[in-house]
PDB file of N, CA and C in Angstrom:
ATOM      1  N   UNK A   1       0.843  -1.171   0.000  1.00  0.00           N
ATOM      2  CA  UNK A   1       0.000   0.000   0.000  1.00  0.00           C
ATOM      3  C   UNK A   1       0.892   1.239   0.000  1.00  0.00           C
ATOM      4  N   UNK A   2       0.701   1.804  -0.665  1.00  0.00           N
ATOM      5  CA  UNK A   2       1.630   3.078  -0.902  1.00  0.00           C
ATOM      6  C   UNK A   2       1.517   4.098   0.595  1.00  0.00           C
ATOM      7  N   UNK A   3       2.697   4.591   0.660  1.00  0.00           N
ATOM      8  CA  UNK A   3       3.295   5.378   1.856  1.00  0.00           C
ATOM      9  C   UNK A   3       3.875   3.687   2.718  1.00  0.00           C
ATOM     10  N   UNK A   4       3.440   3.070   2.969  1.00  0.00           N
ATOM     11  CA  UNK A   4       3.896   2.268   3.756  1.00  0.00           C
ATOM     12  C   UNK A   4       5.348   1.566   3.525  1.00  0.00           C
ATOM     13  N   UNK A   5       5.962   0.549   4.151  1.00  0.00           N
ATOM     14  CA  UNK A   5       7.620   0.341   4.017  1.00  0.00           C
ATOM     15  C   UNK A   5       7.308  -0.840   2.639  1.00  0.00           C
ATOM     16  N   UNK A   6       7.947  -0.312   1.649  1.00  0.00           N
ATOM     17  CA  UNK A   6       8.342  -1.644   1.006  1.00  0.00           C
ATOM     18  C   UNK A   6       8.951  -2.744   1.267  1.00  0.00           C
ATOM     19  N   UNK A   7       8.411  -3.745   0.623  1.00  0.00           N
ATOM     20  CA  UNK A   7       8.565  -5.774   1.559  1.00  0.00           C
ATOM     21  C   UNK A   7      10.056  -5.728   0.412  1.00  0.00           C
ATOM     22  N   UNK A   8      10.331  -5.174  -0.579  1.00  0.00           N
ATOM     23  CA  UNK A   8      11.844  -5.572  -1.204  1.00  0.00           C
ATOM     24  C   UNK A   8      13.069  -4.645  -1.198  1.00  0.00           C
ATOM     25  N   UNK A   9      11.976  -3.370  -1.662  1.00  0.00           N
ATOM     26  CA  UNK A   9      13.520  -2.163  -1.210  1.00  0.00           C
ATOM     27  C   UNK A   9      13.307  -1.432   0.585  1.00  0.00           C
ATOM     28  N   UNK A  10      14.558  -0.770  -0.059  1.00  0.00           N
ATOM     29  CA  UNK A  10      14.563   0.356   0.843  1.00  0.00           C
ATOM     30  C   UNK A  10      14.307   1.350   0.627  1.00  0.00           C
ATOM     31  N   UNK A  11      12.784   1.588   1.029  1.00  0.00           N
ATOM     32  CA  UNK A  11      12.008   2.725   0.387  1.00  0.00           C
ATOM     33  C   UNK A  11      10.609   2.576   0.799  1.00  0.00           C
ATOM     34  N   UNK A  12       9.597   3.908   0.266  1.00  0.00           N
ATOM     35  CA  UNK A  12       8.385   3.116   0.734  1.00  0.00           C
ATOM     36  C   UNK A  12       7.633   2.821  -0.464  1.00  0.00           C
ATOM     37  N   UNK A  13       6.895   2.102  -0.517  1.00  0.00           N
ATOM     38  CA  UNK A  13       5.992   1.044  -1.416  1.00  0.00           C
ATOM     39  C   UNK A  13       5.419   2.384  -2.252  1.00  0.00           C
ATOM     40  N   UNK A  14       5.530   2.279  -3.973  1.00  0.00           N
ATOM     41  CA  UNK A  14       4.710   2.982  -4.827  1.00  0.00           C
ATOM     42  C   UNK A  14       3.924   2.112  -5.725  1.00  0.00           C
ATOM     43  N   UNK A  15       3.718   0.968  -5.168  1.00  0.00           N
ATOM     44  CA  UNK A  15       3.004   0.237  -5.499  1.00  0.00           C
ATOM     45  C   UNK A  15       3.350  -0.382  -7.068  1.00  0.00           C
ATOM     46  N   UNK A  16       3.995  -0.738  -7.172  1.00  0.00           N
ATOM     47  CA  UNK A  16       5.024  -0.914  -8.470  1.00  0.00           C
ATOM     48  C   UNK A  16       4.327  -2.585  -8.804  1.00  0.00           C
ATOM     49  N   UNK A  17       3.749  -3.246  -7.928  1.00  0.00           N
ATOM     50  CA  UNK A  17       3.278  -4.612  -8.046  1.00  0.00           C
ATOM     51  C   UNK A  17       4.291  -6.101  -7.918  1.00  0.00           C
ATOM     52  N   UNK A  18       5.801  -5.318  -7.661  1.00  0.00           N
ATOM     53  CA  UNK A  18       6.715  -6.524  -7.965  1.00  0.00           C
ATOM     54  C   UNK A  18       6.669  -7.340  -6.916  1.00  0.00           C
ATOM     55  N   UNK A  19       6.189  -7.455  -5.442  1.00  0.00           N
ATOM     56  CA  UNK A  19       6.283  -7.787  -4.653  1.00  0.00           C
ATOM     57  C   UNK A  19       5.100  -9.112  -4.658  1.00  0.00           C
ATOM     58  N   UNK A  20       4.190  -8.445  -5.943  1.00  0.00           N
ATOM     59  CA  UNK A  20       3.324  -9.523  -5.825  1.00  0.00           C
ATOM     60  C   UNK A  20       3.188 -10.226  -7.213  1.00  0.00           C
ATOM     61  N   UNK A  21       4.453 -10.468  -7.368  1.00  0.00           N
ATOM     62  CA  UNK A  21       4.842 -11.624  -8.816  1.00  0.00           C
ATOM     63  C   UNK A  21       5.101 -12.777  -8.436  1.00  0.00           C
ATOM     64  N   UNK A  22       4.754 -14.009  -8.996  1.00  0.00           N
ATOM     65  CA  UNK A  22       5.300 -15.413  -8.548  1.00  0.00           C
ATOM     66  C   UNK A  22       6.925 -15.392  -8.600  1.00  0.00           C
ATOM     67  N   UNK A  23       7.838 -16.151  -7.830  1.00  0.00           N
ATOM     68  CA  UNK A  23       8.814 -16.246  -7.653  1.00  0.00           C
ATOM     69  C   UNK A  23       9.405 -17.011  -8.920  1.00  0.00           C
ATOM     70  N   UNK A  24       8.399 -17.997  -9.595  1.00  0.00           N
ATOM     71  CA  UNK A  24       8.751 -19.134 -10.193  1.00  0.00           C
ATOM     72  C   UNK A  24       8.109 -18.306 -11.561  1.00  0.00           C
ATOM     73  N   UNK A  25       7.267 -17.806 -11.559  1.00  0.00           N
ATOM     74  CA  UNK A  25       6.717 -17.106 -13.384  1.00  0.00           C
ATOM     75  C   UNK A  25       6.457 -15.737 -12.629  1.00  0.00           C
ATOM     76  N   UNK A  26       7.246 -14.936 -13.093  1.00  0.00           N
ATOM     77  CA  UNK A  26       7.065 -13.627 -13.163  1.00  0.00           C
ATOM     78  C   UNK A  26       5.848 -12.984 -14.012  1.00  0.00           C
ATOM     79  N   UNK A  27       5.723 -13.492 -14.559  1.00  0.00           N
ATOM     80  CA  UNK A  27       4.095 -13.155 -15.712  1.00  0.00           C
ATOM     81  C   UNK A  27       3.052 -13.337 -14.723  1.00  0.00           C
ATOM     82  N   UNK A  28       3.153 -14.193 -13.334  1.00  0.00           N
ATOM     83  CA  UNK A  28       1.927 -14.731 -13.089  1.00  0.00           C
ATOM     84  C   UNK A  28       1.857 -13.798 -11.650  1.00  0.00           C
ATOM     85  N   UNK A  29       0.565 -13.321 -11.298  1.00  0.00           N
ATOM     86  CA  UNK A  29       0.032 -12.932  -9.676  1.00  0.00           C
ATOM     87  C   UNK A  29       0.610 -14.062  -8.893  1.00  0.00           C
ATOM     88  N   UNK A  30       1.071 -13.517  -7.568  1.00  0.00           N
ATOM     89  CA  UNK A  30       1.211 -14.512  -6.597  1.00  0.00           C
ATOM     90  C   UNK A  30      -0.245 -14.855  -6.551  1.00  0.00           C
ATOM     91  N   UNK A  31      -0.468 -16.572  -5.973  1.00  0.00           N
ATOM     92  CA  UNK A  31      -1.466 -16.746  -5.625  1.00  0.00           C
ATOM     93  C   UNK A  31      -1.317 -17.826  -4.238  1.00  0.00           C
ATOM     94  N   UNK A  32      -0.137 -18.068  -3.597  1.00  0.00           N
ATOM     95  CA  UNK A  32       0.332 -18.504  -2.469  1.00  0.00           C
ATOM     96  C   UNK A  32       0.136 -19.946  -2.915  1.00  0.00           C
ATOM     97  N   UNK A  33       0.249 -20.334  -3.899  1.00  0.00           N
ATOM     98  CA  UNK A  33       0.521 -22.002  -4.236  1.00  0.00           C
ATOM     99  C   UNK A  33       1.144 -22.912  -3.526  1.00  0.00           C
ATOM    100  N   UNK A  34       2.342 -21.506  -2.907  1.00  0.00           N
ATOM    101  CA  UNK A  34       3.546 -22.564  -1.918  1.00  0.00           C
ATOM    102  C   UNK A  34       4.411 -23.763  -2.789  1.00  0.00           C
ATOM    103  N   UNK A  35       4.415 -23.338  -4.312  1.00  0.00           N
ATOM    104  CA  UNK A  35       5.160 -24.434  -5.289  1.00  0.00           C
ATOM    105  C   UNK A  35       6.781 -23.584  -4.770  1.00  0.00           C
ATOM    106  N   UNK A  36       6.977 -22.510  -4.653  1.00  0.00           N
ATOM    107  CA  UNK A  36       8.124 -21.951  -4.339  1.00  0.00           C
ATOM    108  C   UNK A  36       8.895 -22.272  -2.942  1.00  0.00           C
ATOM    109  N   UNK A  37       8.322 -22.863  -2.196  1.00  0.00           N
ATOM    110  CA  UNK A  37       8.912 -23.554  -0.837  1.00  0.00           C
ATOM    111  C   UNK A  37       9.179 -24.673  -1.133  1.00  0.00           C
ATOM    112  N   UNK A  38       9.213 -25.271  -2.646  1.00  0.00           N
ATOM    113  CA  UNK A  38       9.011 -27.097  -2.346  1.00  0.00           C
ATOM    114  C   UNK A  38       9.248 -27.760  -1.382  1.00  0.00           C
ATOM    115  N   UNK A  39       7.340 -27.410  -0.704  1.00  0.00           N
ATOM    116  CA  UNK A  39       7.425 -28.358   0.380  1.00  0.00           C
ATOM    117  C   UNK A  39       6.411 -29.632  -0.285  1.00  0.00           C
ATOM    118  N   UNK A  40       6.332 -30.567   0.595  1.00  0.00           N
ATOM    119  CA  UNK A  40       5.510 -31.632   0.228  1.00  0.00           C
ATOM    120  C   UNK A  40       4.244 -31.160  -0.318  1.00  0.00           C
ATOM    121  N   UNK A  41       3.692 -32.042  -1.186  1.00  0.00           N
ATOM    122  CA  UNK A  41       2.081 -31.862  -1.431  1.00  0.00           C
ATOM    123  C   UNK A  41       0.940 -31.711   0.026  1.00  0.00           C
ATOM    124  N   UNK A  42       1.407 -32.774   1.315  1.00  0.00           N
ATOM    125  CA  UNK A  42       1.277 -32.607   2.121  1.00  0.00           C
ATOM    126  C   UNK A  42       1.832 -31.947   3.213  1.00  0.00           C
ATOM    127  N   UNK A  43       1.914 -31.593   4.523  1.00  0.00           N
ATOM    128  CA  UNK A  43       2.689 -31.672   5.058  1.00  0.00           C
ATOM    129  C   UNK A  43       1.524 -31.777   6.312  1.00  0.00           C
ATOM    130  N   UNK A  44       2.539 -32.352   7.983  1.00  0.00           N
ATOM    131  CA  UNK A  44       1.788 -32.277   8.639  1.00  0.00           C
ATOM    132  C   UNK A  44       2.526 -32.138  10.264  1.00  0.00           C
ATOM    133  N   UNK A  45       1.857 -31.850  11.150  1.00  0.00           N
ATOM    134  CA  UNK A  45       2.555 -31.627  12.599  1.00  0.00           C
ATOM    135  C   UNK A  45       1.601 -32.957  13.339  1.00  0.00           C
ATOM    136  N   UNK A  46       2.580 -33.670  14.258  1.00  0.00           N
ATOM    137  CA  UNK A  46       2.440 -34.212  15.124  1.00  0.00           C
ATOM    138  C   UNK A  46       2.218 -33.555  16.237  1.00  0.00           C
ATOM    139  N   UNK A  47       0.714 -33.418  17.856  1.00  0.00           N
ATOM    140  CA  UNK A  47       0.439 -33.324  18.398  1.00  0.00           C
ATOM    141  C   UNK A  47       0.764 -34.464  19.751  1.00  0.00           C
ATOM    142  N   UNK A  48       1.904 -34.588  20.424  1.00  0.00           N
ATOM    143  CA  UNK A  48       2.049 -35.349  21.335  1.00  0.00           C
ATOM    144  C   UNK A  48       1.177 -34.935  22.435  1.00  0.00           C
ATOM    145  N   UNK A  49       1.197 -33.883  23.044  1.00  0.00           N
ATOM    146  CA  UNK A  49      -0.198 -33.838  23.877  1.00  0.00           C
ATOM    147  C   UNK A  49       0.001 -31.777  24.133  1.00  0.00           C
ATOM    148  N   UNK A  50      -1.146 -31.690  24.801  1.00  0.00           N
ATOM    149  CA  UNK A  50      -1.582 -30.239  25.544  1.00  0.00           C
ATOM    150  C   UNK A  50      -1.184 -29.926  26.653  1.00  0.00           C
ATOM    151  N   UNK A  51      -0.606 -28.863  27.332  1.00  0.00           N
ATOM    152  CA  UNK A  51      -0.126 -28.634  28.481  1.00  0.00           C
ATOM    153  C   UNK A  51      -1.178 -27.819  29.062  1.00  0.00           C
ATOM    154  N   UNK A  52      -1.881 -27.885  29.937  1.00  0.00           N
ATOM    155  CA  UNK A  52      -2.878 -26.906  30.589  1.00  0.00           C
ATOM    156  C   UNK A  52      -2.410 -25.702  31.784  1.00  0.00           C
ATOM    157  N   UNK A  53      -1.041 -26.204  31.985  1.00  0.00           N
ATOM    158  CA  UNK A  53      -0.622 -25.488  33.215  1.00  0.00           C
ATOM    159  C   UNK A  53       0.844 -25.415  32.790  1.00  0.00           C
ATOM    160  N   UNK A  54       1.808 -24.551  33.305  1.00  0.00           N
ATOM    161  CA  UNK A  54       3.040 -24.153  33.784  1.00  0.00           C
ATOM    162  C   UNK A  54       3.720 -25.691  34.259  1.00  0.00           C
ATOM    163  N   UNK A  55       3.530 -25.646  35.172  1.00  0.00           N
ATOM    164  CA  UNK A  55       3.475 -26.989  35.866  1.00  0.00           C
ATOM    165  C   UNK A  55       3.627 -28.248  35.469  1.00  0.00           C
ATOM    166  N   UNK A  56       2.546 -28.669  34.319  1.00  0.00           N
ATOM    167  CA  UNK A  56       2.679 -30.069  33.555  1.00  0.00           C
ATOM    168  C   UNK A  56       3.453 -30.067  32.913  1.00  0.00           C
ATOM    169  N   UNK A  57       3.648 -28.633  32.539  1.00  0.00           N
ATOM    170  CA  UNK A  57       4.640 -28.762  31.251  1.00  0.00           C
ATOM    171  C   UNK A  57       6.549 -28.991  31.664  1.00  0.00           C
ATOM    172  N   UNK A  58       6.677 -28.569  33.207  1.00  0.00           N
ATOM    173  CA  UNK A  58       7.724 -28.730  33.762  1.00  0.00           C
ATOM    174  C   UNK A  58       7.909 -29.618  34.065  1.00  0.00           C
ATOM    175  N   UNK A  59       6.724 -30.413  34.607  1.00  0.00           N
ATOM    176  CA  UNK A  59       6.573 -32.442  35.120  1.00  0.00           C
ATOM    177  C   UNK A  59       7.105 -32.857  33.974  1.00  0.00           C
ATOM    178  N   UNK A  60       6.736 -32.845  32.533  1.00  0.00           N
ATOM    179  CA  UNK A  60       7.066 -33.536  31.623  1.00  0.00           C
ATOM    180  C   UNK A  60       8.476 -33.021  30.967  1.00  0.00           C
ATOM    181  N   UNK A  61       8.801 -31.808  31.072  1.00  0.00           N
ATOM    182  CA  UNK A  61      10.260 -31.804  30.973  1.00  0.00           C
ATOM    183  C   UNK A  61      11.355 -32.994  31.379  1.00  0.00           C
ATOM    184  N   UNK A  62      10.830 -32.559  33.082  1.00  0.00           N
ATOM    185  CA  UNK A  62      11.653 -33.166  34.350  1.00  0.00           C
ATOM    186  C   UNK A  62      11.706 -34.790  33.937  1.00  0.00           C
ATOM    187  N   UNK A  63      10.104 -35.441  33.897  1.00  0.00           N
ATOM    188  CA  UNK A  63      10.942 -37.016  33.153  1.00  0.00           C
ATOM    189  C   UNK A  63      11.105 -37.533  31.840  1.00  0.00           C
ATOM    190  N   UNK A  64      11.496 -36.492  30.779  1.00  0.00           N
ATOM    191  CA  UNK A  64      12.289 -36.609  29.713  1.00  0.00           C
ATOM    192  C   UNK A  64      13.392 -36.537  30.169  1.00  0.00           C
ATOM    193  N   UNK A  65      14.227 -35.598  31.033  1.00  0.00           N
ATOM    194  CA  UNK A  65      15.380 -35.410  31.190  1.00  0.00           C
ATOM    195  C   UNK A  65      15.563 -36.605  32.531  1.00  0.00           C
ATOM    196  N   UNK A  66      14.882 -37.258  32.756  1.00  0.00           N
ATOM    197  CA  UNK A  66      14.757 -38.274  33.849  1.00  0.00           C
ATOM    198  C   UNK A  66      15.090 -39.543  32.978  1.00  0.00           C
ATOM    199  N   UNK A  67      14.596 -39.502  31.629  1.00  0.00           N
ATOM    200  CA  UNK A  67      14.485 -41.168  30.577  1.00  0.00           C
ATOM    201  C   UNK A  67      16.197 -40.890  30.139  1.00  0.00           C
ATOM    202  N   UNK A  68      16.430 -39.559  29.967  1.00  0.00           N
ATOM    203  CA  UNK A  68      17.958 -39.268  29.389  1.00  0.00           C
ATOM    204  C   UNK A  68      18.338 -39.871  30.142  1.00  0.00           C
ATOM    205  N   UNK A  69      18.360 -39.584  31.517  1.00  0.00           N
ATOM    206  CA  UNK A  69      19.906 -40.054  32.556  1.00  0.00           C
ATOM    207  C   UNK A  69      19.574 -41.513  32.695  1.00  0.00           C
ATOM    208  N   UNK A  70      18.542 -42.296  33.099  1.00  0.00           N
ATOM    209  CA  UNK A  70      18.490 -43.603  33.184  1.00  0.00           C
ATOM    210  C   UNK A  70      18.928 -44.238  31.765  1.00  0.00           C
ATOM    211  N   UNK A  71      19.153 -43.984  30.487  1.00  0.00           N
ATOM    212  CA  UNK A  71      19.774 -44.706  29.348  1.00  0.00           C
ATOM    213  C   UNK A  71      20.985 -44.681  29.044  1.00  0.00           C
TER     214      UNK A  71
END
């Protein structure tokens, strides 16, 4: 948006549009495809569990670093 900081130079944005060209085809609008990160078709995060408190989350530190020293 013009007046604001440009995302490539050093300068502020005159709206020139380059910022929003595909990385991979310059002819084309970004459209956040994410083909330019080649990341997987998928990708995904593992959830081992929720911490509700300060506390649990220090219990479960304490016997990870408890399974370290006993191996």
């Amino acid at each position: 948006m013009k007046g604001e900081p440009c995302e490539l130079y050093d300068r502020e944005c005159i709206e020139c549009g380059e910022c929003d060209a595909c990385d991979l085809d310059p002819n084309k609008t970004c459209d956040s495809c994410g083909k330019c990160l080649h990341l997987e078709e998928y990708s995904k995060i593992l959830i081992d569990g929720i911490f509700e408190s300060e506390e649990a989350w220090e219990e479960f530190l304490a016997s990870k670093a408890n399974e370290k020293n006993i191996k």
